[in-house]
PDB file of N, CA and C in Angstrom:
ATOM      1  N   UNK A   1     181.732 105.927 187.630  1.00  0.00           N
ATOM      2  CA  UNK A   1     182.276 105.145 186.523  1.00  0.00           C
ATOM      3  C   UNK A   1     182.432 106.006 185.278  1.00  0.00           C
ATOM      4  N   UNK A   2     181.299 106.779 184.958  1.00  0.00           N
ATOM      5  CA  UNK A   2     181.819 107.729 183.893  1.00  0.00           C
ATOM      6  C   UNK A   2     182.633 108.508 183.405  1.00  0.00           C
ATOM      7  N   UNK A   3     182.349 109.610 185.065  1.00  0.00           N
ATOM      8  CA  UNK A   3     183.299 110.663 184.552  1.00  0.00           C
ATOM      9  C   UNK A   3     184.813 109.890 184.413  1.00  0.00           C
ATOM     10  N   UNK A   4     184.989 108.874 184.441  1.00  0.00           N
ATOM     11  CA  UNK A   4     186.921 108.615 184.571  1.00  0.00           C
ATOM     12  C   UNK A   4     186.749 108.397 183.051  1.00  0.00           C
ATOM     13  N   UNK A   5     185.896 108.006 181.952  1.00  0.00           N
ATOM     14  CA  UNK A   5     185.786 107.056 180.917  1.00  0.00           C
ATOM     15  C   UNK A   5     186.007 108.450 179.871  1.00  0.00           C
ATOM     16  N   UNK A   6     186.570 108.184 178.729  1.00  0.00           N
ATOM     17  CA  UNK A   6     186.784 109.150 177.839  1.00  0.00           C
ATOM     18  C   UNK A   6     185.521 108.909 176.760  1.00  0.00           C
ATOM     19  N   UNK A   7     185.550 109.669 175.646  1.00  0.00           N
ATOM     20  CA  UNK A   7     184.230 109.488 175.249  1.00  0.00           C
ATOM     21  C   UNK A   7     184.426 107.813 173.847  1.00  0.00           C
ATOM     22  N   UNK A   8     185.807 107.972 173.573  1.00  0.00           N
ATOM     23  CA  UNK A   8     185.859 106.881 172.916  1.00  0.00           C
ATOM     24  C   UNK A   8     185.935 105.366 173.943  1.00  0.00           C
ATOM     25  N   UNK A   9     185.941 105.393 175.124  1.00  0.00           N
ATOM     26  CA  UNK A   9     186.288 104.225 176.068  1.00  0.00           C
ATOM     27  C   UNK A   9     184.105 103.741 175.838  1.00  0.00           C
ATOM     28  N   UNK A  10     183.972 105.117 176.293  1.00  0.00           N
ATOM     29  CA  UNK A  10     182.618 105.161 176.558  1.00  0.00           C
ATOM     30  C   UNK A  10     182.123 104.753 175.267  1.00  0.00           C
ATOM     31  N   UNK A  11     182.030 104.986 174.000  1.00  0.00           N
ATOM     32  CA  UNK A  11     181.680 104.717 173.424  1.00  0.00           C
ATOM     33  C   UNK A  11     181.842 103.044 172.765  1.00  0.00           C
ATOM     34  N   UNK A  12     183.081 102.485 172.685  1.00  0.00           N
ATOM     35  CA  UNK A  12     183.855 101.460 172.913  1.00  0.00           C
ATOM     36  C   UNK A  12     182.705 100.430 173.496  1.00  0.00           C
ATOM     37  N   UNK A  13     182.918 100.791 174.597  1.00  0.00           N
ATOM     38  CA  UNK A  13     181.974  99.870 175.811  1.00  0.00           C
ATOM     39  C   UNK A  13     180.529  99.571 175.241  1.00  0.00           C
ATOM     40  N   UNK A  14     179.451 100.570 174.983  1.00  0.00           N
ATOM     41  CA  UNK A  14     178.214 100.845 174.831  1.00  0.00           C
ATOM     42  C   UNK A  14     178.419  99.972 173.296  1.00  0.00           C
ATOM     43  N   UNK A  15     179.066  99.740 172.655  1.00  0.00           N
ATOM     44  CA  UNK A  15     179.312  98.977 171.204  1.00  0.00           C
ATOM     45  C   UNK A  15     179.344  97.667 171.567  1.00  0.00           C
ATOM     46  N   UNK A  16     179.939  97.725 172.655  1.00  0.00           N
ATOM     47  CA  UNK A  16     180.489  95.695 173.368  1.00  0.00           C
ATOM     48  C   UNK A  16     179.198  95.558 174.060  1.00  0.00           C
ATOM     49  N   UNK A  17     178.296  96.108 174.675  1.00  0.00           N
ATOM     50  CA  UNK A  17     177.475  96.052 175.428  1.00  0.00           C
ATOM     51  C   UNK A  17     175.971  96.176 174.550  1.00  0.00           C
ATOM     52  N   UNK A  18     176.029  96.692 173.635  1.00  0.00           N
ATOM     53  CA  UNK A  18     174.927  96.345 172.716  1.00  0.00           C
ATOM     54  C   UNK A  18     174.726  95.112 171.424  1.00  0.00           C
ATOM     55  N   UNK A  19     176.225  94.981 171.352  1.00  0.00           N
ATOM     56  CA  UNK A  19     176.636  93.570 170.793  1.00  0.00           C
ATOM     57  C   UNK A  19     176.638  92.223 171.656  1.00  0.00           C
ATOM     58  N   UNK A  20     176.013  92.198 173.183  1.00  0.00           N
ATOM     59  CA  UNK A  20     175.958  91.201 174.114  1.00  0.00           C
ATOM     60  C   UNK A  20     174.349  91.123 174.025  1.00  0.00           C
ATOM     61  N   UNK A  21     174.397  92.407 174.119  1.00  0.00           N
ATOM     62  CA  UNK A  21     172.055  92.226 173.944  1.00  0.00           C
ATOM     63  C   UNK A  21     171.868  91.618 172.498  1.00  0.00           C
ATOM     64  N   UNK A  22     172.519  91.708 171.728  1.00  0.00           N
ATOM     65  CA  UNK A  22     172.446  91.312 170.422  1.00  0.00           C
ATOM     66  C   UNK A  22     172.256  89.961 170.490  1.00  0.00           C
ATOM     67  N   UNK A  23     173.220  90.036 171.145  1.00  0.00           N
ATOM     68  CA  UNK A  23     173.642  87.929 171.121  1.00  0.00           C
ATOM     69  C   UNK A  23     172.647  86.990 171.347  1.00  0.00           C
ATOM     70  N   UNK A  24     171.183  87.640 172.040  1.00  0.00           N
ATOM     71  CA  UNK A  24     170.316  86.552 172.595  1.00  0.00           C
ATOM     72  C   UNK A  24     171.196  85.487 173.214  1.00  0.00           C
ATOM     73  N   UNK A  25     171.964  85.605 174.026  1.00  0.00           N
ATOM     74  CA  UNK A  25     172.276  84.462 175.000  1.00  0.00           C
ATOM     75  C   UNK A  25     172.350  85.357 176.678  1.00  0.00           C
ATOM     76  N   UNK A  26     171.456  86.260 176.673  1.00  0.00           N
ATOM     77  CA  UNK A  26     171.471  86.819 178.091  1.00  0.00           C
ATOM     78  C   UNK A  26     169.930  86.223 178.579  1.00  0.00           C
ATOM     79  N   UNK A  27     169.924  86.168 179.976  1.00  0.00           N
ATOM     80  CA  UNK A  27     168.474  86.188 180.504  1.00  0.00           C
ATOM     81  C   UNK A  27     168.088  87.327 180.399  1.00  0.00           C
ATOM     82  N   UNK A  28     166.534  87.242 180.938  1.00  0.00           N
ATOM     83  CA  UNK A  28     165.907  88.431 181.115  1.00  0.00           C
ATOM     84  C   UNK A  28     166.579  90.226 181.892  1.00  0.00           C
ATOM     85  N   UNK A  29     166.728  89.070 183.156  1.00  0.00           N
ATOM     86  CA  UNK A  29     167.888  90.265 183.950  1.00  0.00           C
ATOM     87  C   UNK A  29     168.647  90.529 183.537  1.00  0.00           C
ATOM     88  N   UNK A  30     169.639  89.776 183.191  1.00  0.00           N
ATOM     89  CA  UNK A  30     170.737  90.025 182.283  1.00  0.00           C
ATOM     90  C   UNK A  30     170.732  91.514 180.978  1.00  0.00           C
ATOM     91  N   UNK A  31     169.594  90.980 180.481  1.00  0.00           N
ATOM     92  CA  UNK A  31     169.108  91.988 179.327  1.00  0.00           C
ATOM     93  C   UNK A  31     168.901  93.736 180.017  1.00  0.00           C
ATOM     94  N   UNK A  32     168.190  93.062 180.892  1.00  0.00           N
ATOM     95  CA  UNK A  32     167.653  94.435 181.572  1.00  0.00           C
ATOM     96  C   UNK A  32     168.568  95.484 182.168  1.00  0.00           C
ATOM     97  N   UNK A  33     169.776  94.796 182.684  1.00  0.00           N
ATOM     98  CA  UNK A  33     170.760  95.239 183.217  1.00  0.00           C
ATOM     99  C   UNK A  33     171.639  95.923 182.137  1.00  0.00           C
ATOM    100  N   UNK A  34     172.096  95.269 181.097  1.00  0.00           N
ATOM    101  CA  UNK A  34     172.703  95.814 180.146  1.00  0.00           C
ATOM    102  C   UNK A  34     171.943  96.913 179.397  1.00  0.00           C
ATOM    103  N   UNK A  35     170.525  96.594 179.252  1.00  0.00           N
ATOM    104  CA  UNK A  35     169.738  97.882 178.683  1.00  0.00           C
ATOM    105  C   UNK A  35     170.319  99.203 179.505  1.00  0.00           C
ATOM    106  N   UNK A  36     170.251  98.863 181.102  1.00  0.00           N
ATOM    107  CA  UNK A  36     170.518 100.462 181.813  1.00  0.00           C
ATOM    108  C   UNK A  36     171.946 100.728 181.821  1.00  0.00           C
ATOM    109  N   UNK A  37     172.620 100.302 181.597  1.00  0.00           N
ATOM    110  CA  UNK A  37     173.791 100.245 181.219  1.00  0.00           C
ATOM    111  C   UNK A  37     174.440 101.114 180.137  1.00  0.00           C
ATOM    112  N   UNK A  38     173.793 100.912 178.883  1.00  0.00           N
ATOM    113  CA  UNK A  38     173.779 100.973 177.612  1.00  0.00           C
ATOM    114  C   UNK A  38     173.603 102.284 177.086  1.00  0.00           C
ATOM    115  N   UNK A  39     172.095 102.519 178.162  1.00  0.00           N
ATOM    116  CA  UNK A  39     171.396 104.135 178.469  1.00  0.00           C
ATOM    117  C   UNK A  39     172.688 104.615 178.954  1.00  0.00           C
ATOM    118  N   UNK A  40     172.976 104.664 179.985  1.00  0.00           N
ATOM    119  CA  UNK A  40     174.054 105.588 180.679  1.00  0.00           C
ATOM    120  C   UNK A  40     175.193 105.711 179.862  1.00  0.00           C
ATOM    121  N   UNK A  41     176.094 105.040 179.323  1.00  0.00           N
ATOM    122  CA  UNK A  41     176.711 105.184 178.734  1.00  0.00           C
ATOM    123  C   UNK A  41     176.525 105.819 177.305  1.00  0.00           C
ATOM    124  N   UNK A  42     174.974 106.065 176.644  1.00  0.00           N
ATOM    125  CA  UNK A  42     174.697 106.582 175.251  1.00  0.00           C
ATOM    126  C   UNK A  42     174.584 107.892 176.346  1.00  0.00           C
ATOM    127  N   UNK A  43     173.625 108.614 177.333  1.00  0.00           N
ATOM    128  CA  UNK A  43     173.304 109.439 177.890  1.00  0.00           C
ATOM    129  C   UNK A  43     175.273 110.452 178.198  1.00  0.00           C
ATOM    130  N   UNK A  44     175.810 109.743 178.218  1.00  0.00           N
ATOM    131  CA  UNK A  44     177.105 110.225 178.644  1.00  0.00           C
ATOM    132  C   UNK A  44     177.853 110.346 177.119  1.00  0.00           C
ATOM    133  N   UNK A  45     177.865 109.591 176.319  1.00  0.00           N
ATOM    134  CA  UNK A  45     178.979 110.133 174.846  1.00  0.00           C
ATOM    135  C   UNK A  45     177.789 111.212 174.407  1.00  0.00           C
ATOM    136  N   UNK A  46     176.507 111.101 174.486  1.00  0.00           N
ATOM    137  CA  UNK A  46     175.584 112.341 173.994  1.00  0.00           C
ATOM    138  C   UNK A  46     175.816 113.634 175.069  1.00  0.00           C
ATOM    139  N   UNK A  47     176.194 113.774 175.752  1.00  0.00           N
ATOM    140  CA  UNK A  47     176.789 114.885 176.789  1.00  0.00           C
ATOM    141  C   UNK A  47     177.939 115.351 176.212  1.00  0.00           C
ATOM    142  N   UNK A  48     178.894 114.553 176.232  1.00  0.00           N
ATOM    143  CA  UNK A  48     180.152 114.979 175.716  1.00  0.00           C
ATOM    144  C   UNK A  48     180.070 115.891 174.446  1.00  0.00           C
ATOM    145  N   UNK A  49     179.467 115.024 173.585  1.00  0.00           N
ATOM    146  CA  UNK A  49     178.886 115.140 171.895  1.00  0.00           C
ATOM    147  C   UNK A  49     178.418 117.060 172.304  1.00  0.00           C
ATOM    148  N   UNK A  50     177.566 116.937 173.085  1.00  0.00           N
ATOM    149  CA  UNK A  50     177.340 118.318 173.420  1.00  0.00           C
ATOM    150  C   UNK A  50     177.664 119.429 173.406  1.00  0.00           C
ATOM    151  N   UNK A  51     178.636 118.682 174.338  1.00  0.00           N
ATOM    152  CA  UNK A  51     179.755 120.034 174.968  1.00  0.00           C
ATOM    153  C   UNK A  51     180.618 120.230 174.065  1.00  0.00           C
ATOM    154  N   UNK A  52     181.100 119.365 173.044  1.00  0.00           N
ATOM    155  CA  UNK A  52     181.654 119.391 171.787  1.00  0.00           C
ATOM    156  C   UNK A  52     181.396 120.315 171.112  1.00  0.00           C
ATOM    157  N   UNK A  53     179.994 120.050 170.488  1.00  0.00           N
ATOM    158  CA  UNK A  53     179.581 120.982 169.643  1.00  0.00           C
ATOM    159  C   UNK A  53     179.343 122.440 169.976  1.00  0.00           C
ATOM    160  N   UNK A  54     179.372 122.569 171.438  1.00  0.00           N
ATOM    161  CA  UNK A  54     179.283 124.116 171.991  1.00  0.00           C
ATOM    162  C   UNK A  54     180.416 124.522 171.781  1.00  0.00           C
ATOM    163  N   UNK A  55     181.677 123.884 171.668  1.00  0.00           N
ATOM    164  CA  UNK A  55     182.720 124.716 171.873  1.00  0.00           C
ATOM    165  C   UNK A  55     183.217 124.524 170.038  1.00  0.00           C
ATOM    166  N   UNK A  56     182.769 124.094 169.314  1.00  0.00           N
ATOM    167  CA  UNK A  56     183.056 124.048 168.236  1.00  0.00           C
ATOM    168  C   UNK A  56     182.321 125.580 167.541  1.00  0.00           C
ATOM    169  N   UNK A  57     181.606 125.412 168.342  1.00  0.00           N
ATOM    170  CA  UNK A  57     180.021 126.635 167.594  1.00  0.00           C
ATOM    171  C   UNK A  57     180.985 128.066 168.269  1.00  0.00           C
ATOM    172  N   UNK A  58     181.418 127.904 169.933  1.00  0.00           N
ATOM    173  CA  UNK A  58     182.404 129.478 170.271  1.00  0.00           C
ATOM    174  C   UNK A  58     183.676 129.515 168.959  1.00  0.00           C
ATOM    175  N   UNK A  59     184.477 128.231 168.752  1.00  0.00           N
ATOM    176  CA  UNK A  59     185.336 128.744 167.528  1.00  0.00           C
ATOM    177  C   UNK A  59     185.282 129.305 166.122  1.00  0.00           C
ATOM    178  N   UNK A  60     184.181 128.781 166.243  1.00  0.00           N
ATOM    179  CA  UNK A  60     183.580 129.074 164.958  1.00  0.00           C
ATOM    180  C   UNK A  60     182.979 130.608 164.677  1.00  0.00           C
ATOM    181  N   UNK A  61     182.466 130.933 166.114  1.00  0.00           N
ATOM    182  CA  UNK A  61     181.739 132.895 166.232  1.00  0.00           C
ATOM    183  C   UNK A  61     183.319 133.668 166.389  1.00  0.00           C
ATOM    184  N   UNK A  62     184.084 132.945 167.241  1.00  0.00           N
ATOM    185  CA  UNK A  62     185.805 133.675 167.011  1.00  0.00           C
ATOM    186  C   UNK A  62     185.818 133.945 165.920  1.00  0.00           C
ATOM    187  N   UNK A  63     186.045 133.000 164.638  1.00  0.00           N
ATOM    188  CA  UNK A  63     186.629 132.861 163.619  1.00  0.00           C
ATOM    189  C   UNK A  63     185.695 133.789 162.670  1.00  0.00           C
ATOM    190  N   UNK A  64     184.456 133.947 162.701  1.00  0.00           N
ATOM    191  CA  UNK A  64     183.757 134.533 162.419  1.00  0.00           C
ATOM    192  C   UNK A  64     183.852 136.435 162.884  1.00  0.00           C
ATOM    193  N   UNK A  65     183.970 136.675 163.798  1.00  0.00           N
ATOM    194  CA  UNK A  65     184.524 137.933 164.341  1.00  0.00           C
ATOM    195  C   UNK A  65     185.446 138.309 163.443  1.00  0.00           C
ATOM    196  N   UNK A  66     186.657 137.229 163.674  1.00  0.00           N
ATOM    197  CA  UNK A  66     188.017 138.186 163.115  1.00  0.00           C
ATOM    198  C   UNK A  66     187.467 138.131 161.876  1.00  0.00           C
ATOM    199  N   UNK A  67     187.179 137.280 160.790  1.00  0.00           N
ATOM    200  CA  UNK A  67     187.396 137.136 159.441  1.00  0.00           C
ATOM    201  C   UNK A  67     186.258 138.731 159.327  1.00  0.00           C
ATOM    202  N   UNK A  68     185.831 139.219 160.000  1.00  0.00           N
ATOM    203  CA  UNK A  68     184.758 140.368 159.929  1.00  0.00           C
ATOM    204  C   UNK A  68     185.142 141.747 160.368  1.00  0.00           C
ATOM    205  N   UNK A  69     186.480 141.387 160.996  1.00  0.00           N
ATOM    206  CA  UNK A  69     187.725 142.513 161.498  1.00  0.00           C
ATOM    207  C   UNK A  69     187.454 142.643 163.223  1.00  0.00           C
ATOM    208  N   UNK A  70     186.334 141.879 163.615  1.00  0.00           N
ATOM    209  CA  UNK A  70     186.008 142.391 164.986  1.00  0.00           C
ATOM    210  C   UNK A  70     187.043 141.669 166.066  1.00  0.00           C
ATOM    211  N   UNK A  71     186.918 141.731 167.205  1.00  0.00           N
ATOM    212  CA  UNK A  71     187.272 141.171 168.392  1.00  0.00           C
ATOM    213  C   UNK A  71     186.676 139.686 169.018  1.00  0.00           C
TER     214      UNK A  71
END
């Protein structure tokens, strides 16, 4: 289910899905289910978020190189 989800779908979802636990109109299971739910989907935009920032941090040592004359 994840990997197809982009990080704004994913994120999207985990917003609708923490606004249903909100609601107090779930049962117990109900709750519980959406809790693991909720996880996976925060566990997955925090991955992305990740890999983001790694490749933000390589443009940034590029940009850093040249502005320094290097390669």
């Amino acid at each position: 289910m994840m990997c197809k989800m982009t990080f704004e779908e994913a994120n999207q979802e985990l917003e609708k899905t923490v606004s249903r636990m909100e609601s107090g109109n779930l049962t117990l299971q109900e709750s519980m289910d959406e809790y693991a739910k909720a996880c996976e989907l925060l566990a997955f935009c925090m991955k992305e978020l990740e890999t983001c920032k790694g490749k933000i941090e390589d443009i940034n040592q590029k940009i850093d190189r040249l502005s320094n004359g290097g390669n």
